[in-house]
Protein backbone atom coordinates (compact mmCIF):
# COMPACT_ATOMS: atom_id res chain seq x y z
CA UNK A 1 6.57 -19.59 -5.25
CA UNK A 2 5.73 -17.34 -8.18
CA UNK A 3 7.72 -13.66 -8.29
CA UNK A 4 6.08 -10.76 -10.00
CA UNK A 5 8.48 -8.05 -11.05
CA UNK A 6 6.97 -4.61 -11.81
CA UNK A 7 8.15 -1.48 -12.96
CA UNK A 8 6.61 1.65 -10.80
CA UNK A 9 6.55 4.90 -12.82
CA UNK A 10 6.15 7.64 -10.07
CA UNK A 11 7.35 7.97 -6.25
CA UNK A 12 3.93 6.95 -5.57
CA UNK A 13 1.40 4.50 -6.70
CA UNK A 14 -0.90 1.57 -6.28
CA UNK A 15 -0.35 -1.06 -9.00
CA UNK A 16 -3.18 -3.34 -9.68
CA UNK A 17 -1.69 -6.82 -9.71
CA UNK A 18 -4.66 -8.89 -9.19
CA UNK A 19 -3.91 -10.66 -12.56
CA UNK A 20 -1.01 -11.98 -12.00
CA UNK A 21 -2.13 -13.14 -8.67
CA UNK A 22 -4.50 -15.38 -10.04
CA UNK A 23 -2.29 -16.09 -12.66
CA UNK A 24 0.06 -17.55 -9.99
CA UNK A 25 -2.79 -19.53 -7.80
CA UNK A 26 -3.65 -21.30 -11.22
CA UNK A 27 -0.23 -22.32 -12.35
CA UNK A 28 -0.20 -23.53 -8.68
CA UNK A 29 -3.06 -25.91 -9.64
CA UNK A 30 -3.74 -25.34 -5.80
CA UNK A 31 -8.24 -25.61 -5.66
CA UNK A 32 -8.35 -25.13 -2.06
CA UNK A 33 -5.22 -23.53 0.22
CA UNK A 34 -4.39 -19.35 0.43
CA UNK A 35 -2.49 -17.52 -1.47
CA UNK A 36 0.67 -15.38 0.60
CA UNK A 37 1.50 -12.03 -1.60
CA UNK A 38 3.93 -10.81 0.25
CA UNK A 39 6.61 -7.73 -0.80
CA UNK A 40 10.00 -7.53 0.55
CA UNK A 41 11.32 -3.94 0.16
CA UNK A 42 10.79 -1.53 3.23
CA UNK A 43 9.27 1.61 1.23
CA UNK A 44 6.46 -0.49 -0.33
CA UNK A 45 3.70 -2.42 0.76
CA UNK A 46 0.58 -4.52 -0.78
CA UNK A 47 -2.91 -4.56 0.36
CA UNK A 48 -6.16 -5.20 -0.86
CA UNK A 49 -8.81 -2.69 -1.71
CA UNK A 50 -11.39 -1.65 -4.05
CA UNK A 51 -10.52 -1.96 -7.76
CA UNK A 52 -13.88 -0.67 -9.08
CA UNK A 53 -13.33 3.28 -8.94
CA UNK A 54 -10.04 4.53 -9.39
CA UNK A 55 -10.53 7.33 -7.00
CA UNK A 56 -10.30 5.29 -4.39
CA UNK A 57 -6.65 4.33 -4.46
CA UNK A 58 -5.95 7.96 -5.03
CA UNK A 59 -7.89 8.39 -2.10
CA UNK A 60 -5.65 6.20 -0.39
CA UNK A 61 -2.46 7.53 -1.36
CA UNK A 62 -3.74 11.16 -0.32
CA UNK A 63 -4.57 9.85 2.88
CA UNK A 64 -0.93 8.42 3.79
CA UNK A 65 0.35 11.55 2.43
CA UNK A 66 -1.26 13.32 5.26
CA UNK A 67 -0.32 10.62 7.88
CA UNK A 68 3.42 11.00 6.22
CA UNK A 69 4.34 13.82 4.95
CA UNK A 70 7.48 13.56 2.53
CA UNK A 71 8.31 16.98 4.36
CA UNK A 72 7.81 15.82 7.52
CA UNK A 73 10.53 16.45 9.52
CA UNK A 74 12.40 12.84 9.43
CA UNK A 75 16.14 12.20 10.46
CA UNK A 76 16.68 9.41 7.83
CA UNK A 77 18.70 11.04 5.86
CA UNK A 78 17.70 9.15 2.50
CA UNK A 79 14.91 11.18 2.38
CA UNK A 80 12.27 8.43 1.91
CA UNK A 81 11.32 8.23 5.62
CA UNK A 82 7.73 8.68 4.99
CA UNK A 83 8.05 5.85 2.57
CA UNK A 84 9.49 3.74 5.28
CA UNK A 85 6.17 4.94 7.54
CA UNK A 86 3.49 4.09 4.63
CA UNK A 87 5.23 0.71 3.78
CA UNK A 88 4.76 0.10 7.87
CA UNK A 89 0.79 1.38 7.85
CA UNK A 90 -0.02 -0.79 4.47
CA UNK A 91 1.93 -3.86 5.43
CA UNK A 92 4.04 -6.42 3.74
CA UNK A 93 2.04 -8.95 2.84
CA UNK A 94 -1.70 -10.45 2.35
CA UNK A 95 -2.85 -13.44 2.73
CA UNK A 96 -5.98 -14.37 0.18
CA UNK A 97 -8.00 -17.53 0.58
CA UNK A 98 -8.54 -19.84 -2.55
CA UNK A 99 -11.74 -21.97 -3.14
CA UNK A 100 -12.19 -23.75 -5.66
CA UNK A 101 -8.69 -22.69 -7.65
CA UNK A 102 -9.46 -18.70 -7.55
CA UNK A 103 -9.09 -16.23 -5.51
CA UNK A 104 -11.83 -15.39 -2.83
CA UNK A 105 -11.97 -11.78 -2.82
CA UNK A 106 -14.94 -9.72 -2.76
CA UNK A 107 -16.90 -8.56 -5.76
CA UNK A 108 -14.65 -5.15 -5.16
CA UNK A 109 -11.61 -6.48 -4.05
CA UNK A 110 -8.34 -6.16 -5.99
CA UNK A 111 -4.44 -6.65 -4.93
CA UNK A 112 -2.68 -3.79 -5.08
CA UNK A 113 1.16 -3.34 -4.88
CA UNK A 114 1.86 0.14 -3.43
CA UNK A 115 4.83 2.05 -4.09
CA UNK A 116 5.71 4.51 -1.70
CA UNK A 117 9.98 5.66 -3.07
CA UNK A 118 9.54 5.25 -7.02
CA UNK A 119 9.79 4.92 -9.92
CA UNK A 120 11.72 1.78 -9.13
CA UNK A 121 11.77 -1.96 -9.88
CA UNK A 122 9.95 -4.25 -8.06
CA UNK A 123 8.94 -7.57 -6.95
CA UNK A 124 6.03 -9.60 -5.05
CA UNK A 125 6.33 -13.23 -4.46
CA UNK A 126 3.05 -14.76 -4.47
CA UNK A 127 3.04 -18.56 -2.57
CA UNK A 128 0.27 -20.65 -2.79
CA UNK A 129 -0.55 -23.70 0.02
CA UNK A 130 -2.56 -26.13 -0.02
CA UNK A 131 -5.17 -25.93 2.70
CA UNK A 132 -4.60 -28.92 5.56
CA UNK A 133 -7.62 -30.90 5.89
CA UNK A 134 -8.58 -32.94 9.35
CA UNK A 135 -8.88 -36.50 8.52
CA UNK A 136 -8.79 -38.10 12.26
CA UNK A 137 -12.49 -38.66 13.55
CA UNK A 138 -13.71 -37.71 16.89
């Protein structure tokens, strides 16, 4: 297992972290297996998305804004609820197949972390398995 620590620098975000990623499935030395990214605080999330044109992750974030308002009416009193909500839309974790010791994502694909209660610090852990392989015959 491989952690990635960030630094967020607004309540809101996406953080590319597709380097490290792949930084983390090569020190694995893994060639064929998935990659788990997977984020363990309850007001952020990871996903994967387009990396090409930044509007589209601001797209994203404007979107869960409207879903989740921050003025929305919550009874959390920490006054993050609608960071709780976006973490629980985005999800905690992808799972990324590797072939041939890289990552297989799409020509548009990037991993994002996604900070929904910043500017905090962070961290993704990023495990990396070997894919089983069938070896008894029919």
């Amino acid at each position: 297992m491989t952690r990635i620590e960030l630094r967020t620098t607004a309540r809101e975000e996406l953080v590319d972290v597709t380097d490290q990623v792949v930084a983390s499935v090569r020190a694995s030395g893994v060639t064929e297996g998935w990659a788990l990214v997977y984020c363990p605080h309850t007001t952020a999330g990871v996903t994967i998305n387009e990396n090409a044109d930044p509007d589209v992750g601001q797209d994203l974030l404007d979107g869960l804004r409207r879903l989740a308002p921050r003025d929305g009416g919550w009874r959390h009193r920490e006054g993050n609820s609608d960071g709780h909500l976006k973490a629980s839309l985005v999800g905690a974790s992808v799972m990324v197949p590797v072939e041939g010791g890289r990552l297989a994502l799409g020509t548009w694909q990037g991993v994002y972390f996604c900070e929904f209660d910043g500017p905090r610090t962070r961290a993704l852990s990023v495990t990396v398995s070997v894919a089983e392989t069938n070896t008894r015959q029919a």
